[in-house]
N, C-alpha and C. Protein backbone atom coordinates (compact mmCIF):
# COMPACT_ATOMS: atom_id res chain seq x y z
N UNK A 1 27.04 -41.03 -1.81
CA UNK A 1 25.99 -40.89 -2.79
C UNK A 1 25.87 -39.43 -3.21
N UNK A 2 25.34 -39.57 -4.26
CA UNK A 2 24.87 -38.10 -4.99
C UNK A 2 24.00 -37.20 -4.05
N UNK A 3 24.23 -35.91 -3.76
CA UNK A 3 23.30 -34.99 -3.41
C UNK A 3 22.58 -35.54 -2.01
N UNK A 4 21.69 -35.56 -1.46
CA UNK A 4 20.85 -36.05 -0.43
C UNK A 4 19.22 -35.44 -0.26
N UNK A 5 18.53 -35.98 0.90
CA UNK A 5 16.84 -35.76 0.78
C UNK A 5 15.99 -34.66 -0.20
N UNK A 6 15.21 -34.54 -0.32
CA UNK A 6 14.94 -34.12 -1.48
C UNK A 6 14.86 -33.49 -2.86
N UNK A 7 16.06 -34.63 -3.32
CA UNK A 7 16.40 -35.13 -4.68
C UNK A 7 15.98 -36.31 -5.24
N UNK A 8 16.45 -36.41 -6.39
CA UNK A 8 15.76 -37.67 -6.87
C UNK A 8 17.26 -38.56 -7.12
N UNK A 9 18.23 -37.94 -6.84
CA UNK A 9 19.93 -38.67 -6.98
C UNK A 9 19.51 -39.51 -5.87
N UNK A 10 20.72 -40.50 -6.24
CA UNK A 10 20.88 -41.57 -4.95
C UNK A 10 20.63 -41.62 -3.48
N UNK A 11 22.09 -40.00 -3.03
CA UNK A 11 21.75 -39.38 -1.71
C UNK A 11 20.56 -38.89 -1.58
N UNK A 12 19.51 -39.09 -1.79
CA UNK A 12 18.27 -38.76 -1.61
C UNK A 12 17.26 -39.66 -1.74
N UNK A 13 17.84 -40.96 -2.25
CA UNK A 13 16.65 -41.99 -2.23
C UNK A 13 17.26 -43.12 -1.46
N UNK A 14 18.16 -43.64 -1.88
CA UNK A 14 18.91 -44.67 -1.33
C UNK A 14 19.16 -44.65 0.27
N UNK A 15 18.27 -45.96 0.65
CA UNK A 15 18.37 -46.09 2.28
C UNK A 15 17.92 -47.59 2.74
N UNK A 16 18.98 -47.87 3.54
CA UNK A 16 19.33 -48.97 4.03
C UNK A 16 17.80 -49.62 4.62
N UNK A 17 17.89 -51.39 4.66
CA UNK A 17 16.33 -51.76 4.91
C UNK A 17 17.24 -52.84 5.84
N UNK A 18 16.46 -52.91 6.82
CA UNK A 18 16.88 -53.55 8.11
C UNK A 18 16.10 -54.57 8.87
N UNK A 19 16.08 -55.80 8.14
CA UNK A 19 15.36 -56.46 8.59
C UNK A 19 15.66 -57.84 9.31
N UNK A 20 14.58 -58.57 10.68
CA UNK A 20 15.07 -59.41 11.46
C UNK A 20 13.73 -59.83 11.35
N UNK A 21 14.01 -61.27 10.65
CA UNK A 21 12.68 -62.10 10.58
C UNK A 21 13.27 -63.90 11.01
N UNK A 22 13.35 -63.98 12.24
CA UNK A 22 14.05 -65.39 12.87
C UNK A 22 13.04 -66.42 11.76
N UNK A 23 14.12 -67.81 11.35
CA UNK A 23 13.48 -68.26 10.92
C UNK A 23 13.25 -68.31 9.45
N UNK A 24 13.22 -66.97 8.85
CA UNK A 24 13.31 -66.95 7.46
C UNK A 24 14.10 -66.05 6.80
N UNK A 25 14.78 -65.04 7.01
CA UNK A 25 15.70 -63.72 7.13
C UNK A 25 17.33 -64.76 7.32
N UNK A 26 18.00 -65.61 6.76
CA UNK A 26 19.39 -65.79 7.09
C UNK A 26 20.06 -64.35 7.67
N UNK A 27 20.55 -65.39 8.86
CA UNK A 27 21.47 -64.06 9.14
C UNK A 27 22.33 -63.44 8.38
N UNK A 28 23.03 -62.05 8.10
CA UNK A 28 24.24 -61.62 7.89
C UNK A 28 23.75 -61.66 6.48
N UNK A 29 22.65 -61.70 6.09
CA UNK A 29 22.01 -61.93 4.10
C UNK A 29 22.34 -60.61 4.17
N UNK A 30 22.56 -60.04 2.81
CA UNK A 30 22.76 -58.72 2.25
C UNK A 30 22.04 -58.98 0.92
N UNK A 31 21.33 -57.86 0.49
CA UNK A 31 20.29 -57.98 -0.71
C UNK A 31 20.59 -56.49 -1.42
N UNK A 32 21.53 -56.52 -3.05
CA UNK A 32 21.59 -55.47 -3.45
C UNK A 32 20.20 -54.97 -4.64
N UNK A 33 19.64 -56.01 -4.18
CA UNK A 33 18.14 -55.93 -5.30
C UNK A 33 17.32 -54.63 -4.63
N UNK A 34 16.68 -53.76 -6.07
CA UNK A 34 15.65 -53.19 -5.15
C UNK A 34 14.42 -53.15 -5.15
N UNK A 35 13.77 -52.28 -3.90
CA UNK A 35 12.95 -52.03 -3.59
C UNK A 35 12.32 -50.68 -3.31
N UNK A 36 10.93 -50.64 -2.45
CA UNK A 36 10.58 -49.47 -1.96
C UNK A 36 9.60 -49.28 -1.25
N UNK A 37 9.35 -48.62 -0.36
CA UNK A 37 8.62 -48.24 0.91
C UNK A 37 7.09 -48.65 0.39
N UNK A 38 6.62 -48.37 -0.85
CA UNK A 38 5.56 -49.26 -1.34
C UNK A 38 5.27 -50.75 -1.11
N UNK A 39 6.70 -51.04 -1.08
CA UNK A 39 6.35 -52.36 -1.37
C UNK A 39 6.27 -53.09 0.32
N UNK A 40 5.93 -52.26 1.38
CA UNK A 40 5.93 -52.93 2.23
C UNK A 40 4.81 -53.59 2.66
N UNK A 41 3.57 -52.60 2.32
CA UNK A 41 2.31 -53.22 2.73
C UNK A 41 2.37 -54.51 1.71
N UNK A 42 2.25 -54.72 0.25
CA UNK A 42 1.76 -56.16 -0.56
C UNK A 42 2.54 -57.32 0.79
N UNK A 43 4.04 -56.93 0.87
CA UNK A 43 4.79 -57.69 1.64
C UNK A 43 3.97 -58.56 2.91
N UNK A 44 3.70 -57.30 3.71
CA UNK A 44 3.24 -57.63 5.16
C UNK A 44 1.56 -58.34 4.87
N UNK A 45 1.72 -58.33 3.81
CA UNK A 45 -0.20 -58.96 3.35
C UNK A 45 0.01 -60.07 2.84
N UNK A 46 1.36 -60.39 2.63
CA UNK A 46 1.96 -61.98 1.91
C UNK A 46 1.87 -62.31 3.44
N UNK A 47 2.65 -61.97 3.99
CA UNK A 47 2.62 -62.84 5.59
C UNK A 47 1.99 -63.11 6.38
N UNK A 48 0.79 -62.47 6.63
CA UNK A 48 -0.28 -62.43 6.91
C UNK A 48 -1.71 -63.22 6.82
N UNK A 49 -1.08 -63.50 5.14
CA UNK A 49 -2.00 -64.52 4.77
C UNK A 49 -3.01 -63.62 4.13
N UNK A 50 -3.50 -62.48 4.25
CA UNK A 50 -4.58 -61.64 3.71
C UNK A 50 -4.26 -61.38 2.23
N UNK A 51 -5.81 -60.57 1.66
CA UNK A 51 -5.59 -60.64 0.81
C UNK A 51 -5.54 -59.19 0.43
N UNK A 52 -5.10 -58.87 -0.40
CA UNK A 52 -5.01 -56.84 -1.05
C UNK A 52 -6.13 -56.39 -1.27
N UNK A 53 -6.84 -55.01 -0.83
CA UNK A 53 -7.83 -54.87 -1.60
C UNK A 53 -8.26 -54.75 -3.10
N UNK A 54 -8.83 -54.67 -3.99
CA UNK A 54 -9.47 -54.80 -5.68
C UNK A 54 -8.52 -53.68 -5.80
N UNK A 55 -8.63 -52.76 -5.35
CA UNK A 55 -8.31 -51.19 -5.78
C UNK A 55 -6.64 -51.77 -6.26
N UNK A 56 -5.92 -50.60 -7.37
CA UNK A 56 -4.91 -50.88 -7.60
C UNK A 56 -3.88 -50.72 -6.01
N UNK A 57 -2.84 -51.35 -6.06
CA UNK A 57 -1.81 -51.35 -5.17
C UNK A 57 -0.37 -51.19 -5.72
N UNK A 58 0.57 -49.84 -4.96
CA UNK A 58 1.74 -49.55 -6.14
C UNK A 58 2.48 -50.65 -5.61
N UNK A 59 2.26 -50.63 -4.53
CA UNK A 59 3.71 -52.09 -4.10
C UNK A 59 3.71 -53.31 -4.95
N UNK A 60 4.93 -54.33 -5.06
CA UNK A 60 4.89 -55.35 -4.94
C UNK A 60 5.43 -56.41 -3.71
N UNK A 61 5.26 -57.80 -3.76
CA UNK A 61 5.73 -58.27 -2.74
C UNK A 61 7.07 -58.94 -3.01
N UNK A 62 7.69 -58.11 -1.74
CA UNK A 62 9.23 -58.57 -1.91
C UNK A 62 9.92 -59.57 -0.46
N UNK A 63 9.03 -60.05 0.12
CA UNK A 63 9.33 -61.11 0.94
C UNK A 63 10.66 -62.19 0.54
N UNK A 64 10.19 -63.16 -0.96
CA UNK A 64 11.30 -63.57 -1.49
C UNK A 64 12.56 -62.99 -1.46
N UNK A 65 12.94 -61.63 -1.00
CA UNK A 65 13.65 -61.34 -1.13
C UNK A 65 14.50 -61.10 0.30
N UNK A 66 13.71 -60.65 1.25
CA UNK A 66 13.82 -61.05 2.54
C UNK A 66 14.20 -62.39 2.86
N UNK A 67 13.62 -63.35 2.50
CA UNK A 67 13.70 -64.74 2.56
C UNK A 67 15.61 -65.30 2.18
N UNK A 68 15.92 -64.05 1.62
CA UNK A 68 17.53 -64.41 1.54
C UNK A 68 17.60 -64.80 -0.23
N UNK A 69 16.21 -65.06 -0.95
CA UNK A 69 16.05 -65.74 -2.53
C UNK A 69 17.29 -64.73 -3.44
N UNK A 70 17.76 -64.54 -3.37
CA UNK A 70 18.92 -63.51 -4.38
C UNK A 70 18.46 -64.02 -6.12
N UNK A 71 17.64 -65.22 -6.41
CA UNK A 71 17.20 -65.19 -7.68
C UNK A 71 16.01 -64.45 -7.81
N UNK A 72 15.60 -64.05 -6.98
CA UNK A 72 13.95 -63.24 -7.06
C UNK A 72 14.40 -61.97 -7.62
N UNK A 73 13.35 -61.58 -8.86
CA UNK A 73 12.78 -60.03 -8.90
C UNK A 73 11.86 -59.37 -9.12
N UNK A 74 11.32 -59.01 -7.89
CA UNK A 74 9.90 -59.23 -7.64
C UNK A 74 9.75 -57.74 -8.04
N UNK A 75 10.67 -56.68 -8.06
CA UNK A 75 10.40 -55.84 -8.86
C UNK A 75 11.42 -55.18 -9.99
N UNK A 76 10.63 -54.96 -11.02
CA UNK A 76 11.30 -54.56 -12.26
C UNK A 76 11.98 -52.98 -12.41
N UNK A 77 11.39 -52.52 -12.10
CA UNK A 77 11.77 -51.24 -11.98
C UNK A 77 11.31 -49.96 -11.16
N UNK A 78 11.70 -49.31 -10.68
CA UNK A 78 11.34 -48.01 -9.50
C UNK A 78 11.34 -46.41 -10.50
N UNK A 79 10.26 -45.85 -10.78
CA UNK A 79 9.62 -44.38 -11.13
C UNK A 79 10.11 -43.54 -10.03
N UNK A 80 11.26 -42.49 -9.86
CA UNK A 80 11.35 -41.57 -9.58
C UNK A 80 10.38 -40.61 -10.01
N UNK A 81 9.50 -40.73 -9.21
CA UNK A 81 8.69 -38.92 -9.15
C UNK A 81 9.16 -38.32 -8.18
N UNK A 82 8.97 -36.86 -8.49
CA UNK A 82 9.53 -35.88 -7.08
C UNK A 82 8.41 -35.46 -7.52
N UNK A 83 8.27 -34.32 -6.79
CA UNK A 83 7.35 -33.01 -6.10
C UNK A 83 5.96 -33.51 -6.33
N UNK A 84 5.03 -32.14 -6.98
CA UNK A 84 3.68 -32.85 -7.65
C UNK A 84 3.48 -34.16 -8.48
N UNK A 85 4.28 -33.98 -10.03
CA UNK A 85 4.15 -34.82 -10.35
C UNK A 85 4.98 -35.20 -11.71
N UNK A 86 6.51 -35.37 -11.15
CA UNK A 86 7.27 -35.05 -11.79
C UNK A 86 8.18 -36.15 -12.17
N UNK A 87 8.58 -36.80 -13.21
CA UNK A 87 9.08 -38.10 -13.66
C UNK A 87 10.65 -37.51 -13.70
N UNK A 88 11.50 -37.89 -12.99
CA UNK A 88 13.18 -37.86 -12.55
C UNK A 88 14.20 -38.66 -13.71
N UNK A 89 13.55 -39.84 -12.91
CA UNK A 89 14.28 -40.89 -13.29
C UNK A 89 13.21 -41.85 -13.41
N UNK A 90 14.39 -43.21 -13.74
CA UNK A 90 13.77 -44.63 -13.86
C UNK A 90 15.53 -45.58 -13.12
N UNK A 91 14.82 -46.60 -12.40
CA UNK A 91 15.80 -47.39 -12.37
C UNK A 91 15.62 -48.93 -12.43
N UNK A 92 16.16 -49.20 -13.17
CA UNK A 92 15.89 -50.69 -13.87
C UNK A 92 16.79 -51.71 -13.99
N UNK A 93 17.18 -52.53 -12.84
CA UNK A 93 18.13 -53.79 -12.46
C UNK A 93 18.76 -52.58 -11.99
N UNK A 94 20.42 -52.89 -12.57
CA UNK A 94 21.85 -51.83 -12.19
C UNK A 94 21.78 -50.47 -12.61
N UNK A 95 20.94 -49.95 -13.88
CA UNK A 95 21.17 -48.89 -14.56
C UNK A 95 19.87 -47.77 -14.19
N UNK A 96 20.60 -46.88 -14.62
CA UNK A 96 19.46 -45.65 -13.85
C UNK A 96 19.37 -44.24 -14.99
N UNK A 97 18.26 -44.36 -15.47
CA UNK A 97 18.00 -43.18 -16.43
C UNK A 97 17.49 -42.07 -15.56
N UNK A 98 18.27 -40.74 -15.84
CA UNK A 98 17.84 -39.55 -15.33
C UNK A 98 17.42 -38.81 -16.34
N UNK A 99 16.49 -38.23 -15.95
CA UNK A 99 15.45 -37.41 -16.99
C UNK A 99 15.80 -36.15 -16.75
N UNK A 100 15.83 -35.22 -17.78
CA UNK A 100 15.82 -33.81 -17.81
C UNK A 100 14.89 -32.83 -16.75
N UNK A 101 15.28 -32.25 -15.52
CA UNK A 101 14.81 -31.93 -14.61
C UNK A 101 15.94 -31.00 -13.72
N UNK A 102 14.98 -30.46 -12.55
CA UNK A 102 15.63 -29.25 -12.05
C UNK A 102 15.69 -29.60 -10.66
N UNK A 103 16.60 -29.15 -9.68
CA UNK A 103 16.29 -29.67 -8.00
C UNK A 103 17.10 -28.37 -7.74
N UNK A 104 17.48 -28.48 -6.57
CA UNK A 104 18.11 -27.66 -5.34
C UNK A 104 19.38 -28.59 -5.29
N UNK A 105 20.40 -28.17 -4.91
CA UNK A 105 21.55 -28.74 -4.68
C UNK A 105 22.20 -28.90 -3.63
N UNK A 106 22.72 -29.77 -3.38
CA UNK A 106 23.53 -29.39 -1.84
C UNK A 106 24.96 -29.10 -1.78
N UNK A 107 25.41 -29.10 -3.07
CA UNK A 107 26.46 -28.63 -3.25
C UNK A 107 26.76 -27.61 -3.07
N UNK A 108 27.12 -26.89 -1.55
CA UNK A 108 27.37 -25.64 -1.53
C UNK A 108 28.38 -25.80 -0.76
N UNK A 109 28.38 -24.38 0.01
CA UNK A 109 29.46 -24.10 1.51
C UNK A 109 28.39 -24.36 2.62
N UNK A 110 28.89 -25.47 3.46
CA UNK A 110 27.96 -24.94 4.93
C UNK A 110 27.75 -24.06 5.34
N UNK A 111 26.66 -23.93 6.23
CA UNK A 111 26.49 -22.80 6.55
C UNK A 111 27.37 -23.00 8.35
N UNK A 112 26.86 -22.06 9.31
CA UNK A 112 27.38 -22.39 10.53
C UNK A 112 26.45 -23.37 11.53
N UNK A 113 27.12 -24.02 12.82
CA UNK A 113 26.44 -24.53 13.29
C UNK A 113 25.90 -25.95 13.20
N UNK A 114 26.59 -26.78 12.04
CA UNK A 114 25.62 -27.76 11.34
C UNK A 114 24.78 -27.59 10.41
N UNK A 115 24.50 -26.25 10.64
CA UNK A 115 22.98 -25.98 9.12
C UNK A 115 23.51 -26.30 8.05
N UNK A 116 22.79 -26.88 7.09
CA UNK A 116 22.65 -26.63 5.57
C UNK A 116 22.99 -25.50 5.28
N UNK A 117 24.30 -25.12 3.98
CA UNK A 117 24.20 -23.64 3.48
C UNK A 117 23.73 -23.23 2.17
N UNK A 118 23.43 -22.47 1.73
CA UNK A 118 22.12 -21.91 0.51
C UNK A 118 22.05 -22.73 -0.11
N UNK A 119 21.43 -23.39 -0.43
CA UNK A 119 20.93 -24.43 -1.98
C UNK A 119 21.00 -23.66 -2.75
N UNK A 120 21.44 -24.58 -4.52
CA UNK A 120 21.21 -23.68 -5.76
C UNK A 120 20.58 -24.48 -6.43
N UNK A 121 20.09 -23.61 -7.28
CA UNK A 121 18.92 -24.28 -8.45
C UNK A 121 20.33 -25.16 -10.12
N UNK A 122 19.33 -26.43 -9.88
CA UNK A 122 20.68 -27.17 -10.95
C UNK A 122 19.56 -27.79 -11.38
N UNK A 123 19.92 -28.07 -13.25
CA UNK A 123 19.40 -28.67 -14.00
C UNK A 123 20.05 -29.60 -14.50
N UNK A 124 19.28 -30.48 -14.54
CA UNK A 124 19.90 -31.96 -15.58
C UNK A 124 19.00 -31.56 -17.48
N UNK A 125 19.74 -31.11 -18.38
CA UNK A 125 19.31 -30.78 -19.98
C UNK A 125 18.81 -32.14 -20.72
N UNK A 126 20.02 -33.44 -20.68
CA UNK A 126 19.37 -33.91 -21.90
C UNK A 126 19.58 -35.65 -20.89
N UNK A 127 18.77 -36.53 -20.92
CA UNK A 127 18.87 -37.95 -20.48
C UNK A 127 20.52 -38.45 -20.15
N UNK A 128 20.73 -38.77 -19.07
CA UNK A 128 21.73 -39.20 -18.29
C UNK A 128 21.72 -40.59 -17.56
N UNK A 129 22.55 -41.60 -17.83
CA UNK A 129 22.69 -42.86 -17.75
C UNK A 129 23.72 -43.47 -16.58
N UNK A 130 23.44 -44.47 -15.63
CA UNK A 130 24.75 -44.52 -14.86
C UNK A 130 24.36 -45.82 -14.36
N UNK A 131 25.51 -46.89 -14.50
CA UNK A 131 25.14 -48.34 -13.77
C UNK A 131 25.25 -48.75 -12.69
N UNK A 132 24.48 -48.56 -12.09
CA UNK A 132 24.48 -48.50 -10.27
C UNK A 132 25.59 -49.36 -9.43
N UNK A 133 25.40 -50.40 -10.19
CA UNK A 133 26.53 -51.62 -9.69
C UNK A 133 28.20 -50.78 -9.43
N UNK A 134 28.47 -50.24 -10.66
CA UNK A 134 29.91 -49.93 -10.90
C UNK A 134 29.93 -48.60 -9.80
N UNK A 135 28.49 -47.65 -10.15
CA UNK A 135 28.97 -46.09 -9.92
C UNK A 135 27.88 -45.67 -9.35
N UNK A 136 27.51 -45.85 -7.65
CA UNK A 136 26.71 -45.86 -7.41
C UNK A 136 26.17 -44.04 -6.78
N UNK A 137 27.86 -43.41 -6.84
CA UNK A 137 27.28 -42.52 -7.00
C UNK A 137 26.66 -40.88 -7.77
N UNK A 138 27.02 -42.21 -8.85
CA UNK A 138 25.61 -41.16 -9.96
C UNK A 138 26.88 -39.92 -10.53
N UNK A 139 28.29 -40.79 -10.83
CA UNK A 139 29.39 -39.58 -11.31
C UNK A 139 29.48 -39.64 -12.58
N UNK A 140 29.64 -40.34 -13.54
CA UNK A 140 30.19 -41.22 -14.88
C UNK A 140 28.85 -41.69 -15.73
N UNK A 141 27.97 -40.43 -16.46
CA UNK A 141 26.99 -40.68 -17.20
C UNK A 141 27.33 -41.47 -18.80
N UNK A 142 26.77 -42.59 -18.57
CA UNK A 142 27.47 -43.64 -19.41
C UNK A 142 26.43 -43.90 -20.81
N UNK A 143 25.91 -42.82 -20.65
CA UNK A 143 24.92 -42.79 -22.32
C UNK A 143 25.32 -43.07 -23.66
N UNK A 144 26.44 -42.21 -23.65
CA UNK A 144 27.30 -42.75 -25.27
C UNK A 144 27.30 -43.98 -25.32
N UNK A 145 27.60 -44.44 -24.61
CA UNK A 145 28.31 -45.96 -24.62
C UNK A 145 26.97 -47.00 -24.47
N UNK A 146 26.06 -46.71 -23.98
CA UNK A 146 25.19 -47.88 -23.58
C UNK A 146 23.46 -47.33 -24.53
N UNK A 147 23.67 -46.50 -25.47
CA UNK A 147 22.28 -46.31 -26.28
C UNK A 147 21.25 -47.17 -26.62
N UNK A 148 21.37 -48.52 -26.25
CA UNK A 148 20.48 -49.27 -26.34
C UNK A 148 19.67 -49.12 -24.91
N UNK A 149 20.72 -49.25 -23.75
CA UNK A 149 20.00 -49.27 -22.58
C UNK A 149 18.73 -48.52 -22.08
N UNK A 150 19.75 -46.85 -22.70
CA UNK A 150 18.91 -46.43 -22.52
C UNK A 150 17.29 -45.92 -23.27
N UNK A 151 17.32 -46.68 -24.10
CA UNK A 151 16.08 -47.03 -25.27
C UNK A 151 15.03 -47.47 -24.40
N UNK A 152 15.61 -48.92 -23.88
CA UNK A 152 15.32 -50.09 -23.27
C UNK A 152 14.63 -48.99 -22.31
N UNK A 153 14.85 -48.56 -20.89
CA UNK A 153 14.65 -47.34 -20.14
C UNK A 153 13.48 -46.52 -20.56
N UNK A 154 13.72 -45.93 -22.22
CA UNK A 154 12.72 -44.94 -22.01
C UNK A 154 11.34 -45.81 -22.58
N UNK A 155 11.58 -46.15 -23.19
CA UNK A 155 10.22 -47.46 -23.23
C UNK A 155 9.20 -47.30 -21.65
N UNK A 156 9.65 -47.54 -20.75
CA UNK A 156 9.15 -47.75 -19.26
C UNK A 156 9.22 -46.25 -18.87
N UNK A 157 9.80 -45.40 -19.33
CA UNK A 157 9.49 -43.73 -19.39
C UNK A 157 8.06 -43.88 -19.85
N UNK A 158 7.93 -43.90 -20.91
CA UNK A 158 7.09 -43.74 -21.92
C UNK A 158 5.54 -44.26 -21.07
N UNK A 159 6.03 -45.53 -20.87
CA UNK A 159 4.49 -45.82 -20.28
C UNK A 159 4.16 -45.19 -18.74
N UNK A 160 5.07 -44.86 -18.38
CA UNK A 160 4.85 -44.37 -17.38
C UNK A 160 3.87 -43.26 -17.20
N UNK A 161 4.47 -42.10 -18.04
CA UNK A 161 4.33 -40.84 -18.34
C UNK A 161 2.37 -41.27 -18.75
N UNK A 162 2.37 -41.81 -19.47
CA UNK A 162 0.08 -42.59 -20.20
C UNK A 162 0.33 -42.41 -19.32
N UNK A 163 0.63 -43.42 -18.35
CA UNK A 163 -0.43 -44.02 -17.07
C UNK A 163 -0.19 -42.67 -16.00
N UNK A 164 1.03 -42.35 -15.48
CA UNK A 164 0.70 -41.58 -14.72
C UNK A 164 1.19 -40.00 -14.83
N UNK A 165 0.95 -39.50 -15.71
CA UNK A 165 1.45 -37.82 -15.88
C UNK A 165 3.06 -37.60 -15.99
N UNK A 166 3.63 -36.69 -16.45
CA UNK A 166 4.85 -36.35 -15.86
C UNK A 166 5.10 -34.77 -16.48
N UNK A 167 4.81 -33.83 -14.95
CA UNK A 167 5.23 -32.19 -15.01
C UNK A 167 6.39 -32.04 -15.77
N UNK A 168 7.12 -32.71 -15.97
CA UNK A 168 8.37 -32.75 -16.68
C UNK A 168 8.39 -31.90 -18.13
N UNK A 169 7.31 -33.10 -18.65
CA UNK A 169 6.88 -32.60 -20.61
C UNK A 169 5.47 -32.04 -19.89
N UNK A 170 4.95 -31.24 -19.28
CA UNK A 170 3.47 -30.96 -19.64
C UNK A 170 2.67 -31.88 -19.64
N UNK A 171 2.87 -33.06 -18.56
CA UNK A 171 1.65 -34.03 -18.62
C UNK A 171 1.35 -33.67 -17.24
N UNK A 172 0.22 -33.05 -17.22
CA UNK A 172 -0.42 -33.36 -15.52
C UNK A 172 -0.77 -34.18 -14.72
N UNK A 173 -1.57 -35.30 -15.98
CA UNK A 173 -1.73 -36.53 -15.16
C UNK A 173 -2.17 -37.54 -16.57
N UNK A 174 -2.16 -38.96 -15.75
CA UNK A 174 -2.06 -40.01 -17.25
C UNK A 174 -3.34 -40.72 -16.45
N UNK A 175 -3.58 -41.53 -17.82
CA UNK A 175 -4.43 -42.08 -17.86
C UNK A 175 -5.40 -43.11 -16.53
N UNK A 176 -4.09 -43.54 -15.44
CA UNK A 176 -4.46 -43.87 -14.75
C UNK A 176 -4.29 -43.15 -13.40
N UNK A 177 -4.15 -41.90 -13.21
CA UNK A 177 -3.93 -40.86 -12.25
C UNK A 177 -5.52 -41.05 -11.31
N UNK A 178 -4.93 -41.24 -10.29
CA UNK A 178 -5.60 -41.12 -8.87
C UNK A 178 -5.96 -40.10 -8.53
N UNK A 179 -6.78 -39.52 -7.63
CA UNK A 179 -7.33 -38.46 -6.62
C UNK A 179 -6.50 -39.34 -5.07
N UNK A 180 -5.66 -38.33 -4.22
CA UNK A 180 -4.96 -38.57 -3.49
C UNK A 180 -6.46 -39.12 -2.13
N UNK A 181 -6.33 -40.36 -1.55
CA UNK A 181 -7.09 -40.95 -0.54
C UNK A 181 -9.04 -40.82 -1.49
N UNK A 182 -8.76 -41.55 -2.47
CA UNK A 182 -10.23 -41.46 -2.55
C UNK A 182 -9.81 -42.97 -3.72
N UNK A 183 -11.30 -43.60 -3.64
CA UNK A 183 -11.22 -44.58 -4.88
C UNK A 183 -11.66 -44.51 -6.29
């Protein structure tokens, strides 16, 4: 994968989910659908039988998907934010829009010992496209070729950015922006 931990590339998000649920989990199931660490509480509140509190909840429930269902998609798409509050990407089914933005790189020389060696500052300039299925790791920006997709993509940019800010363009916060642990 692309780059690793805090990035918004693949090597930095992409991580294996490991689950053993006798009974409803087929063994040896493999699920290339995704998900995200959000979505565990709605999950564990499907099984449970309980119900969510009123307040909004970012997860959805992806049990069906656990369940081995490979027709389920219980979610549509995953908002890369990094840092404060910063819109990356979008990834939506196979394809993955990267947004104009800056990180640290790991593309360097090691250092000694095992350490990490110097990070550099790298920018992504203008929207970058890549279909996860084929190229998962984020080499072969396939924008020319797929301009509808990525239309399709910024649409779900777009609302994103109202509802929740993006440092990116100068949005601090959108319309439905939270205060961190308060209701």
């Amino acid at each position: 994968m692309r780059e690793g931990k805090t990035t918004s590339w693949e090597g930095g998000q992409r991580v294996p989910f490991i689950i053993k649920w006798p009974g409803q989990t087929p063994a040896g199931t493999i699920c290339s659908k995704i998900g995200c660490a959000v979505d565990i509480l709605p999950s564990f509140a499907k099984i449970a039988g309980t119900n969510l509190p009123a307040l909004k909840i970012d997860g959805v429930d992806i049990t069906e998907l656990w369940k081995g269902n490979t027709d389920a998609e219980p979610r549509d798409n995953i908002l890369f934010y990094y840092g404060k509050n910063n819109l990356n990407g979008v990834r939506k089914g196979n394809w993955k829009l990267v947004l104009p933005h800056t990180w640290q790189s790991y593309n360097t020389e090691p250092a000694k010992d095992g350490y990490g060696g110097k990070r550099i500052s790298m920018k992504v300039e203008k929207p970058e496209l890549y279909n996860m299925m084929r190229d998962p790791g984020e080499q072969y920006n396939v924008i020319e070729y797929y301009p509808e997709k990525a239309a399709e993509i910024m649409q779900i940019v777009e609302t994103a950015r109202i509802e929740l800010g993006d440092l990116n363009v100068g949005m601090e916060k959108g319309a439905g922006s939270r205060e961190i642990g308060r209701k």
